[in-house]
N, C-alpha and C. Protein backbone atom coordinates (compact mmCIF):
# COMPACT_ATOMS: atom_id res chain seq x y z
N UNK A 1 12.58 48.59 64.45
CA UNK A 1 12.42 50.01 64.15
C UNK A 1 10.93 50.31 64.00
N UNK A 2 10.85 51.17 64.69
CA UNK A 2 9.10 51.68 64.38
C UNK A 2 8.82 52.38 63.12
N UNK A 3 7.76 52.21 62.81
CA UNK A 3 6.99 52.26 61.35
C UNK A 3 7.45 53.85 60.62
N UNK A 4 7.29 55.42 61.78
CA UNK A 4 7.15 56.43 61.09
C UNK A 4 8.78 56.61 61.18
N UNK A 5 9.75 55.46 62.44
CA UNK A 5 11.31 56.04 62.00
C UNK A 5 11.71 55.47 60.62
N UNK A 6 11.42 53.92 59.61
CA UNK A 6 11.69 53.57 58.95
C UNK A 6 11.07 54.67 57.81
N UNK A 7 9.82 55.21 57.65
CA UNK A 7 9.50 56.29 56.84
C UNK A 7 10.38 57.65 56.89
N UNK A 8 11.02 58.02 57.90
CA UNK A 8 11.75 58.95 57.86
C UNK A 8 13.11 58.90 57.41
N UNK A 9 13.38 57.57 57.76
CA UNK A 9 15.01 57.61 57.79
C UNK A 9 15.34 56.43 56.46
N UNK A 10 14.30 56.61 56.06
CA UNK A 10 14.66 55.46 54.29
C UNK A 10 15.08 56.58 53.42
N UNK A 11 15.80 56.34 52.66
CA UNK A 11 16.55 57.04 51.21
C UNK A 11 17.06 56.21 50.57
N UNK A 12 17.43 56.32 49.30
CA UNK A 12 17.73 55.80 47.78
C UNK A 12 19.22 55.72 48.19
N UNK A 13 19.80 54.23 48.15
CA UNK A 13 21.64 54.05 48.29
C UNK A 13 21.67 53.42 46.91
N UNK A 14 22.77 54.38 46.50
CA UNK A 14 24.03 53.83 45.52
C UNK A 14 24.82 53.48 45.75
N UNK A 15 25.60 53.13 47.28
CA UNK A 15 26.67 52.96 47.03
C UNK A 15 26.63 51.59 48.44
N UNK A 16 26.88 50.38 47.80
CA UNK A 16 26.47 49.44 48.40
C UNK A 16 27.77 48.49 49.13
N UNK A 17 27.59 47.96 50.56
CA UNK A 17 29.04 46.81 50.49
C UNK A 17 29.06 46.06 50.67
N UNK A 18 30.07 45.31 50.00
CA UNK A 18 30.22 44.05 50.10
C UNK A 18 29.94 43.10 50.97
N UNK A 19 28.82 43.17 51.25
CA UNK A 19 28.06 42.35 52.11
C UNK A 19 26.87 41.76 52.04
N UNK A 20 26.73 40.23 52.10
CA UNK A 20 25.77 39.34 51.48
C UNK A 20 24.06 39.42 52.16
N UNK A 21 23.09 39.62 51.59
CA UNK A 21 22.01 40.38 52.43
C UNK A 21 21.30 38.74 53.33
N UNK A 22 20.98 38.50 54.23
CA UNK A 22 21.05 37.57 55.03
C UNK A 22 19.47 36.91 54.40
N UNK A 23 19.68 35.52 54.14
CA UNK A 23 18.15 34.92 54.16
C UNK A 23 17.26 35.76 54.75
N UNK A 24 17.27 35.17 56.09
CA UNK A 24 15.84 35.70 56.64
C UNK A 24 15.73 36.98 56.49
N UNK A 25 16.28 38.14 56.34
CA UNK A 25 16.19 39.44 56.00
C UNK A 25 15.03 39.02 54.33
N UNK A 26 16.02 38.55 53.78
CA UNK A 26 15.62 38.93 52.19
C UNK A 26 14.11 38.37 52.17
N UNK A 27 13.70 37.44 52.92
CA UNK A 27 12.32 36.89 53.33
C UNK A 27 11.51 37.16 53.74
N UNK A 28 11.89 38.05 54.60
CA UNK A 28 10.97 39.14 55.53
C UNK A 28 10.67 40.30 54.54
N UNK A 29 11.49 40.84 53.78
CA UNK A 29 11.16 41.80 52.96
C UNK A 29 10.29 40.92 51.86
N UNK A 30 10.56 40.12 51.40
CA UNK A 30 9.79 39.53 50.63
C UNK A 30 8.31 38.88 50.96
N UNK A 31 8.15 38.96 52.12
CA UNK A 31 6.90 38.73 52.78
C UNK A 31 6.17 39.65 52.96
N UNK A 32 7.07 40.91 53.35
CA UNK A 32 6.22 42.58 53.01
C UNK A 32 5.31 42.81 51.78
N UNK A 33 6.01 42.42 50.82
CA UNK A 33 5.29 42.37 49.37
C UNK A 33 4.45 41.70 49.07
N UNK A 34 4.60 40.25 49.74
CA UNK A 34 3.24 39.44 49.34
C UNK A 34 2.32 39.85 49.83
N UNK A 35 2.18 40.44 51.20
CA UNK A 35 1.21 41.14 52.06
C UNK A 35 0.54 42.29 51.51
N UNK A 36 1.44 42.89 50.92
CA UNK A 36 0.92 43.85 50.29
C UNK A 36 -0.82 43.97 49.27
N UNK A 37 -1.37 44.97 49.67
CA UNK A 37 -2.48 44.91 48.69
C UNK A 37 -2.27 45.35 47.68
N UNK A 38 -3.12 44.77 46.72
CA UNK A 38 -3.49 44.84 44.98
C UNK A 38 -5.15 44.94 45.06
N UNK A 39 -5.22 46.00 43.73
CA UNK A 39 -6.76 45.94 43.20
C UNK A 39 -7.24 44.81 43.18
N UNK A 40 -8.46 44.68 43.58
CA UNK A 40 -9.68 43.82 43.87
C UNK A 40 -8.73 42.20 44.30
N UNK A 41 -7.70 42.68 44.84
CA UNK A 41 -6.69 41.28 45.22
C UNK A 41 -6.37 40.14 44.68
N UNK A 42 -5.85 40.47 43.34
CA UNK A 42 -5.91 40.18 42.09
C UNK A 42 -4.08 39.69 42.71
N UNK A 43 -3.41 40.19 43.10
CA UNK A 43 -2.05 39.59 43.31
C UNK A 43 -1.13 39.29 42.40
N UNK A 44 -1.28 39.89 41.17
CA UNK A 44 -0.70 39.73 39.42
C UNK A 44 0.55 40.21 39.24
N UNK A 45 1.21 39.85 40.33
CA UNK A 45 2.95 40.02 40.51
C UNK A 45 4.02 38.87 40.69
N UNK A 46 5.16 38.98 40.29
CA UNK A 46 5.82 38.05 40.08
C UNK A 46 6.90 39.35 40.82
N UNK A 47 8.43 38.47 41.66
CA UNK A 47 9.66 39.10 41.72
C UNK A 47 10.65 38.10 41.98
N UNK A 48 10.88 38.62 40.93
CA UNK A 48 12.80 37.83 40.88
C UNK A 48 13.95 38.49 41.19
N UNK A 49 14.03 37.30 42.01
CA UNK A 49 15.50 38.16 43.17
C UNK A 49 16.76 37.49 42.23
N UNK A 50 17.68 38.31 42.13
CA UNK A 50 18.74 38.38 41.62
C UNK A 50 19.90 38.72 42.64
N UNK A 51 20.64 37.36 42.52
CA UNK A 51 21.89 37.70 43.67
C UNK A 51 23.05 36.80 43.18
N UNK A 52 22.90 36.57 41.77
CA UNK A 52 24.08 36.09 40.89
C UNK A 52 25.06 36.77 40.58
N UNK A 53 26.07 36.69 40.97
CA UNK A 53 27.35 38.55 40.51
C UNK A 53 27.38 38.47 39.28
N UNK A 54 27.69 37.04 38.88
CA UNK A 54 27.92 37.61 37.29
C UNK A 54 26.31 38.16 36.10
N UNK A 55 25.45 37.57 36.90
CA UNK A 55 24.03 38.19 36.23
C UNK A 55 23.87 39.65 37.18
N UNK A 56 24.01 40.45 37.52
CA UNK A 56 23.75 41.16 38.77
C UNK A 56 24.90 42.36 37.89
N UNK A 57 26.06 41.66 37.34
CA UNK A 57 26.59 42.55 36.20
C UNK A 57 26.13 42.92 35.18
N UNK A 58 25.62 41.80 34.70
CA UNK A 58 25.19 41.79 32.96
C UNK A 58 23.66 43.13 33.14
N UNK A 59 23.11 42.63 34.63
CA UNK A 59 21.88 44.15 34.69
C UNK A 59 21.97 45.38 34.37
N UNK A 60 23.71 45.52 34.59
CA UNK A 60 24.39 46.96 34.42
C UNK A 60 23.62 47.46 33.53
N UNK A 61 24.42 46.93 32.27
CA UNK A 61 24.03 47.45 30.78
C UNK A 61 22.64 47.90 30.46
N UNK A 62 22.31 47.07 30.89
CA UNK A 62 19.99 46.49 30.55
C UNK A 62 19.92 47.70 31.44
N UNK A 63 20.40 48.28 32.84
CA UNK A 63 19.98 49.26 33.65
C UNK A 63 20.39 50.89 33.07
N UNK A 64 21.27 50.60 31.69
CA UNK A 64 21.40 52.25 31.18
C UNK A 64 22.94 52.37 31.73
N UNK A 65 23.38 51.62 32.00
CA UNK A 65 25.15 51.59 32.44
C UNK A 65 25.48 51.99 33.67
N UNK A 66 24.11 52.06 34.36
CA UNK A 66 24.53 52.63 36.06
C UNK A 66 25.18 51.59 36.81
N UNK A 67 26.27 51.87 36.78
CA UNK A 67 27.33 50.81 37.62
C UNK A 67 26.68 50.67 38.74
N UNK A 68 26.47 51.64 39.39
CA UNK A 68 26.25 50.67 40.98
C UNK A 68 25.13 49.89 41.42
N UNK A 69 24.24 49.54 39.90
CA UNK A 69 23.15 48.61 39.89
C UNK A 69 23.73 47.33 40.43
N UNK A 70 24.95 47.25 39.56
CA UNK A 70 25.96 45.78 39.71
C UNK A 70 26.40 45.33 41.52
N UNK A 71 26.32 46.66 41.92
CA UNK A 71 27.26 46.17 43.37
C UNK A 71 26.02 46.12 44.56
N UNK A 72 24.93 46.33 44.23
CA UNK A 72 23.85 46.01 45.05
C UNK A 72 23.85 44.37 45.22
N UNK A 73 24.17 43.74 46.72
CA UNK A 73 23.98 42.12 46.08
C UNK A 73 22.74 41.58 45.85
N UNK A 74 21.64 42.16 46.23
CA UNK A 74 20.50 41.80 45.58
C UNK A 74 19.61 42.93 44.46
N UNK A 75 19.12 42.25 43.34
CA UNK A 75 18.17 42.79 42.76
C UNK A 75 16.59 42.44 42.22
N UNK A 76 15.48 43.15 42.56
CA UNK A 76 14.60 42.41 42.47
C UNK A 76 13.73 42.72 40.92
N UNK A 77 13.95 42.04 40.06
CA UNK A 77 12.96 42.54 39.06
C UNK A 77 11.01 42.20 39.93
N UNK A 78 10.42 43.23 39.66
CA UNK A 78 9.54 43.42 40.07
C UNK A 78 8.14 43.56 38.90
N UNK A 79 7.84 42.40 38.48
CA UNK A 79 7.14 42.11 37.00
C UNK A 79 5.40 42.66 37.61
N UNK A 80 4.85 42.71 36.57
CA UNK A 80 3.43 42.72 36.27
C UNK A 80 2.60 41.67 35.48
N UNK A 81 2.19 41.08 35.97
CA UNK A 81 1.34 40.04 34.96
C UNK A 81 0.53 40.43 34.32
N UNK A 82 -0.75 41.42 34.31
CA UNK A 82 -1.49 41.68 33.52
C UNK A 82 -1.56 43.19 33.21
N UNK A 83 -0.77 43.81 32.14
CA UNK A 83 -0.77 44.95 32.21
C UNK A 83 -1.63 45.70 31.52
N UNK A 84 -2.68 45.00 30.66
CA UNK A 84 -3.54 45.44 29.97
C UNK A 84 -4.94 45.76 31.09
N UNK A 85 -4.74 45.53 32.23
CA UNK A 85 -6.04 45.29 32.83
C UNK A 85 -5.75 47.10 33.69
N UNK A 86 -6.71 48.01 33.99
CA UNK A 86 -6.88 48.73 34.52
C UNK A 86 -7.94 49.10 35.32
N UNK A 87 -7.67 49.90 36.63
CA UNK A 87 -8.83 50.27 37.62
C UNK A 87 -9.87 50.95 36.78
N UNK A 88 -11.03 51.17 37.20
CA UNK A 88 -12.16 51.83 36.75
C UNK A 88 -11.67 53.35 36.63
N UNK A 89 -11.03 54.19 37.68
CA UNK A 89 -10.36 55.48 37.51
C UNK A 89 -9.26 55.96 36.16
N UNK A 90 -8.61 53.97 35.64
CA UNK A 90 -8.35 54.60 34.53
C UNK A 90 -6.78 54.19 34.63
N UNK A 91 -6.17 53.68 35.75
CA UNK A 91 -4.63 53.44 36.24
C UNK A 91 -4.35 52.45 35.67
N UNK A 92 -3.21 51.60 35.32
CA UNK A 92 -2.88 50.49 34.99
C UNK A 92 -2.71 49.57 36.87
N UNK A 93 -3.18 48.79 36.60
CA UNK A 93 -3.49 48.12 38.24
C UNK A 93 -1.78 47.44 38.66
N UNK A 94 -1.63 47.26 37.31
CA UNK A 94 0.20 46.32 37.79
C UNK A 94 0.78 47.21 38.42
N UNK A 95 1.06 48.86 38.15
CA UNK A 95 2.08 49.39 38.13
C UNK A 95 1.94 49.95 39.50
N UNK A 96 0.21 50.22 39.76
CA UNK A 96 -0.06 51.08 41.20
C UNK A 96 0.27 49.64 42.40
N UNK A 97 -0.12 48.55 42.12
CA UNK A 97 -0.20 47.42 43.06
C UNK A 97 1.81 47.17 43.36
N UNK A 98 1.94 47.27 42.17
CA UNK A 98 3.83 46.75 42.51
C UNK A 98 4.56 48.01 42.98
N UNK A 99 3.83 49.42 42.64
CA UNK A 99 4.59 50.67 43.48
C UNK A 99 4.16 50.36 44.94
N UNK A 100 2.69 50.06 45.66
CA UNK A 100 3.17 49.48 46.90
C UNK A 100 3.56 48.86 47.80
N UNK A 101 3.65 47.38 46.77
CA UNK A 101 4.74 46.54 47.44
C UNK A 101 6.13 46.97 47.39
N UNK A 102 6.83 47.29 45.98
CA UNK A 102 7.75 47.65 46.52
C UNK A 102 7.93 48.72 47.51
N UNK A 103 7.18 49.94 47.86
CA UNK A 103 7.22 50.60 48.97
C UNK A 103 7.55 49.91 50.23
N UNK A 104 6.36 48.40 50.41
CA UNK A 104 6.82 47.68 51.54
C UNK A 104 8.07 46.92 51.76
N UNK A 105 8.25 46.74 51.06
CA UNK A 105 9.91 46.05 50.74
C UNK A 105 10.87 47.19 51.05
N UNK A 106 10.38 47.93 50.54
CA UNK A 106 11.72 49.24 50.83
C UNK A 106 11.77 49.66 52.68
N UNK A 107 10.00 49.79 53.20
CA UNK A 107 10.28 50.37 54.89
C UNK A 107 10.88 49.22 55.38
N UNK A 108 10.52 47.72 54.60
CA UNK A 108 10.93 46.53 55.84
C UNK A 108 12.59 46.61 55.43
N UNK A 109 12.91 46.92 54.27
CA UNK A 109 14.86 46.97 54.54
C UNK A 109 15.29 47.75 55.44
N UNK A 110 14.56 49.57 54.99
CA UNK A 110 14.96 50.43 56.26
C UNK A 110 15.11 49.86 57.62
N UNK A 111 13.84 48.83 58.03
CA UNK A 111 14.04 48.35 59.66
C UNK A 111 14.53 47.45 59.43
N UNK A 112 14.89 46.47 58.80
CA UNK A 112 16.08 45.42 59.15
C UNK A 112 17.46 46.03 58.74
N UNK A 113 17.61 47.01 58.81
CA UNK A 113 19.06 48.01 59.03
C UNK A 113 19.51 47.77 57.31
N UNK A 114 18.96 47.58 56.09
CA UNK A 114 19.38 47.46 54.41
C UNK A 114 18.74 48.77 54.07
N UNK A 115 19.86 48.97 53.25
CA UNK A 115 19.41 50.04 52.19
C UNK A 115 18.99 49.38 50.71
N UNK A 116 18.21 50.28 50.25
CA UNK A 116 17.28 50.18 48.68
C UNK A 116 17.41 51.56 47.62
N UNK A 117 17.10 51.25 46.75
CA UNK A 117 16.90 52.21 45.92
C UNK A 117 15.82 51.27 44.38
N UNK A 118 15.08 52.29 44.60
CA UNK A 118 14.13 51.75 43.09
C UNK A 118 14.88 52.69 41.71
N UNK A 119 14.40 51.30 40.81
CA UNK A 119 15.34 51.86 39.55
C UNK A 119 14.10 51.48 38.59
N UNK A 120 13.99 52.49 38.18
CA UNK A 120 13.57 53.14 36.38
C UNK A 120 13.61 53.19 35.62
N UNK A 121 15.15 53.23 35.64
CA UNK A 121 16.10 53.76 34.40
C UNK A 121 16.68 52.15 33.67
N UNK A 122 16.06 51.87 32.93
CA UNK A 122 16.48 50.37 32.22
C UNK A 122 15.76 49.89 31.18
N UNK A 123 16.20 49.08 30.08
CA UNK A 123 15.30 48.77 29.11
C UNK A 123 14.80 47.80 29.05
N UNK A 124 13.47 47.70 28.73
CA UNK A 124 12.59 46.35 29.28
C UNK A 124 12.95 45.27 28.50
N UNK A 125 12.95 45.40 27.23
CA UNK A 125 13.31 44.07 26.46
C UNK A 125 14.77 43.25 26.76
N UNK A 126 15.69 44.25 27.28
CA UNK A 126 17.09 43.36 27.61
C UNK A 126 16.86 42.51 29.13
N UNK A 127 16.10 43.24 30.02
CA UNK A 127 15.94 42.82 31.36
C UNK A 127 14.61 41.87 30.57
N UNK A 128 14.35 41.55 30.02
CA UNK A 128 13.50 40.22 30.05
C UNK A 128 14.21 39.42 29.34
N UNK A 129 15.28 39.59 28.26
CA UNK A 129 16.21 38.67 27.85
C UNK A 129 16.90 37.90 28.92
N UNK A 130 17.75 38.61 29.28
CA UNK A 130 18.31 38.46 30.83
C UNK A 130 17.80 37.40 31.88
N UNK A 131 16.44 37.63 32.07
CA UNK A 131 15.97 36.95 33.16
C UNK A 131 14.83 36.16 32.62
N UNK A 132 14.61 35.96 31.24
CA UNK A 132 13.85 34.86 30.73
C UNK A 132 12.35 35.28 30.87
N UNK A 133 11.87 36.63 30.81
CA UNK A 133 10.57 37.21 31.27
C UNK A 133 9.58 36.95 29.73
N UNK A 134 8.36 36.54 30.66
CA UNK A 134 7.61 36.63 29.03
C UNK A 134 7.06 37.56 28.10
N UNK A 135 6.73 37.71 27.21
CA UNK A 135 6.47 38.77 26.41
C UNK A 135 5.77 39.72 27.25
N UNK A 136 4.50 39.02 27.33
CA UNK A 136 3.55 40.00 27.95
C UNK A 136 3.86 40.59 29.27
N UNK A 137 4.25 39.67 30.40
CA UNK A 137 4.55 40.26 31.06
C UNK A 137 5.34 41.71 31.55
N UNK A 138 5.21 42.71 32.17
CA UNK A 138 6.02 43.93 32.02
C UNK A 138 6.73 44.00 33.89
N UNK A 139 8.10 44.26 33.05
CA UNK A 139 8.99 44.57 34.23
C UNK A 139 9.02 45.70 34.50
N UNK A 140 7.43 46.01 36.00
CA UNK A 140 7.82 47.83 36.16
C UNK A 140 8.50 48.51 37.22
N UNK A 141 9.25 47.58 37.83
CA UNK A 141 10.87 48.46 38.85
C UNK A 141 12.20 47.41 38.88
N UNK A 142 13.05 47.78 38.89
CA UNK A 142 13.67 47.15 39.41
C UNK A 142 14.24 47.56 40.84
N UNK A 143 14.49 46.82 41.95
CA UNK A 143 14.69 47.13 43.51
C UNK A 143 15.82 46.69 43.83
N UNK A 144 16.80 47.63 44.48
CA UNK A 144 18.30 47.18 44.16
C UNK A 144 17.80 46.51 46.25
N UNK A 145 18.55 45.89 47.22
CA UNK A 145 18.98 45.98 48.43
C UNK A 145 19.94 45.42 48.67
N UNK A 146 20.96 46.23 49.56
CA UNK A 146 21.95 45.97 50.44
C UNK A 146 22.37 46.83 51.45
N UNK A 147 23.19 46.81 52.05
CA UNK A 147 23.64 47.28 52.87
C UNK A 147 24.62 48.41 52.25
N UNK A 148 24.12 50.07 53.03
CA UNK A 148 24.76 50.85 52.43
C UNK A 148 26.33 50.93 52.74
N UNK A 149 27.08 51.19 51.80
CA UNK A 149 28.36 51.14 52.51
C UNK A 149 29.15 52.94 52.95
N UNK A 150 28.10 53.80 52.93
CA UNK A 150 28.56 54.79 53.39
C UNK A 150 26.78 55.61 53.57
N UNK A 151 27.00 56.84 54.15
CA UNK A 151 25.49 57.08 54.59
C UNK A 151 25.54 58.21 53.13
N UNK A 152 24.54 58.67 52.96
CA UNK A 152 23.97 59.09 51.03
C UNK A 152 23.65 60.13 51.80
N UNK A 153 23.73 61.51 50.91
CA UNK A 153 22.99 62.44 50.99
C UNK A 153 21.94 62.52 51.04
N UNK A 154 21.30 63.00 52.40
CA UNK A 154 20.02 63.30 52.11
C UNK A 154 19.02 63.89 51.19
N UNK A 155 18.32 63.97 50.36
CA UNK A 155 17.41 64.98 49.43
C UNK A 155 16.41 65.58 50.60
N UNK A 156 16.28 66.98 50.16
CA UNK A 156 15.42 67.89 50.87
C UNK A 156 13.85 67.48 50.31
N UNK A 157 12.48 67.43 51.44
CA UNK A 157 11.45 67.58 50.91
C UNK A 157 10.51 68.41 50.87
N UNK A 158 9.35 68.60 49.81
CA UNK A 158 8.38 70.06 50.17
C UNK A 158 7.89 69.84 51.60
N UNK A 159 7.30 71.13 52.34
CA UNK A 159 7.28 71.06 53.28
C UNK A 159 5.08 70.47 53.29
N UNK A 160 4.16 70.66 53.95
CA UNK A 160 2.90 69.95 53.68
C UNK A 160 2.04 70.80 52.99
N UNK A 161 2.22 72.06 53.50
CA UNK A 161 1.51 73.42 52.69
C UNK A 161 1.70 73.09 51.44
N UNK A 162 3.33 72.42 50.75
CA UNK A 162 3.14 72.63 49.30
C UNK A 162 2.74 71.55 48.57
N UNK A 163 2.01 70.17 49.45
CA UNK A 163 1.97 69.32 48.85
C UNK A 163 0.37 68.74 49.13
N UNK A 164 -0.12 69.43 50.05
CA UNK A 164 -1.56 69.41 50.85
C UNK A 164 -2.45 70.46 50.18
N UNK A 165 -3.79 70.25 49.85
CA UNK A 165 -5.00 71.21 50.09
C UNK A 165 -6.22 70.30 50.41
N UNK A 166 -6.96 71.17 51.30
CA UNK A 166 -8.31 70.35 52.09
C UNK A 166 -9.55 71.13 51.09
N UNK A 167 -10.14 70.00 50.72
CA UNK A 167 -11.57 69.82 50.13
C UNK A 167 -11.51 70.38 49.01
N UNK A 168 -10.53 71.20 48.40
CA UNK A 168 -10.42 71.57 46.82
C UNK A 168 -8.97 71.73 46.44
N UNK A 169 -8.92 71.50 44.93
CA UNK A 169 -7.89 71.85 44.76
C UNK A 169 -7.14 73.36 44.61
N UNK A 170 -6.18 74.28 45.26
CA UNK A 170 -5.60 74.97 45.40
C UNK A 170 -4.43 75.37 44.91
N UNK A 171 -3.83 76.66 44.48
CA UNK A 171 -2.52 77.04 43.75
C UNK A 171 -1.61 77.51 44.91
């Protein structure tokens, strides 16, 4: 799949099937991420793939009770190693560096035909119980992939006028 169809045609699946996401798939996406750049290439990420059913359940809860966290067969906690460290602009570097890997993880599922959805919604101290995470470390997504088992509503987006202005900022 070419680069701007996987940007177009990626969206957030909830509703996942029963179907086991293939090695080399899950590798290739996982190779997206290592590739991925980080501030001053610092690389201060860790991800743990989760494809245990009965741990892949227990995420439910830790995820805020969203059931269909559980039926995704993979999940990736997507950690930060140093979260005290920030860019000169002022960002926390874990959170901007692991929003674009997981971005890459998400276009390379779109083209190996998997659906994704990033999750938010969960409490950090149970998902580090869970998966044995260390204190410091901070878990900032979790990344569900599988294969969608029905096609998701699309969400509508602003169009560029409302999301664009050239050389200043504009109302």
């Amino acid at each position: 799949m070419e680069l701007f169809e996987a940007i177009r045609t990626r969206q957030s699946v909830r509703k996942y099937a029963d179907r086991p996401v293939e090695e080399e798939k899950l590798n290739r996406i996982l190779e997206a991420a290592r590739l991925s750049p980080s501030a001053k290439n610092r690389q201060a990420r860790k991800f743990i793939v989760i494809r245990d059913a009965e741990r892949r359940q227990k995420m439910i809860e830790a995820a805020r009770g969203q059931q269909f966290v559980g039926s995704a067969p993979v999940i990736i906690a997507c950690c930060g190693l140093d979260p005290d460290y920030h860019m000169t602009c002022g960002q926390p570097a874990d959170t901007i560096d692991l929003a674009i890997a997981i971005d890459h993880m998400t276009l390379a599922a779109t083209a190996l035909g998997l659906g994704s959805c990033w999750i938010g919604a969960f409490y950090q101290d149970q998902v580090k119980q869970l998966l044995g995470i260390p204190e410091k470390v901070q878990v900032v997504e979790l990344l569900l992939l599988g294969y969608a088992s029905e096609s998701e509503f699309r969400t509508s987006r602003k169009g560029l006028q409302e999301i664009v202005a050239y050389e200043r900022w504009n109302d």
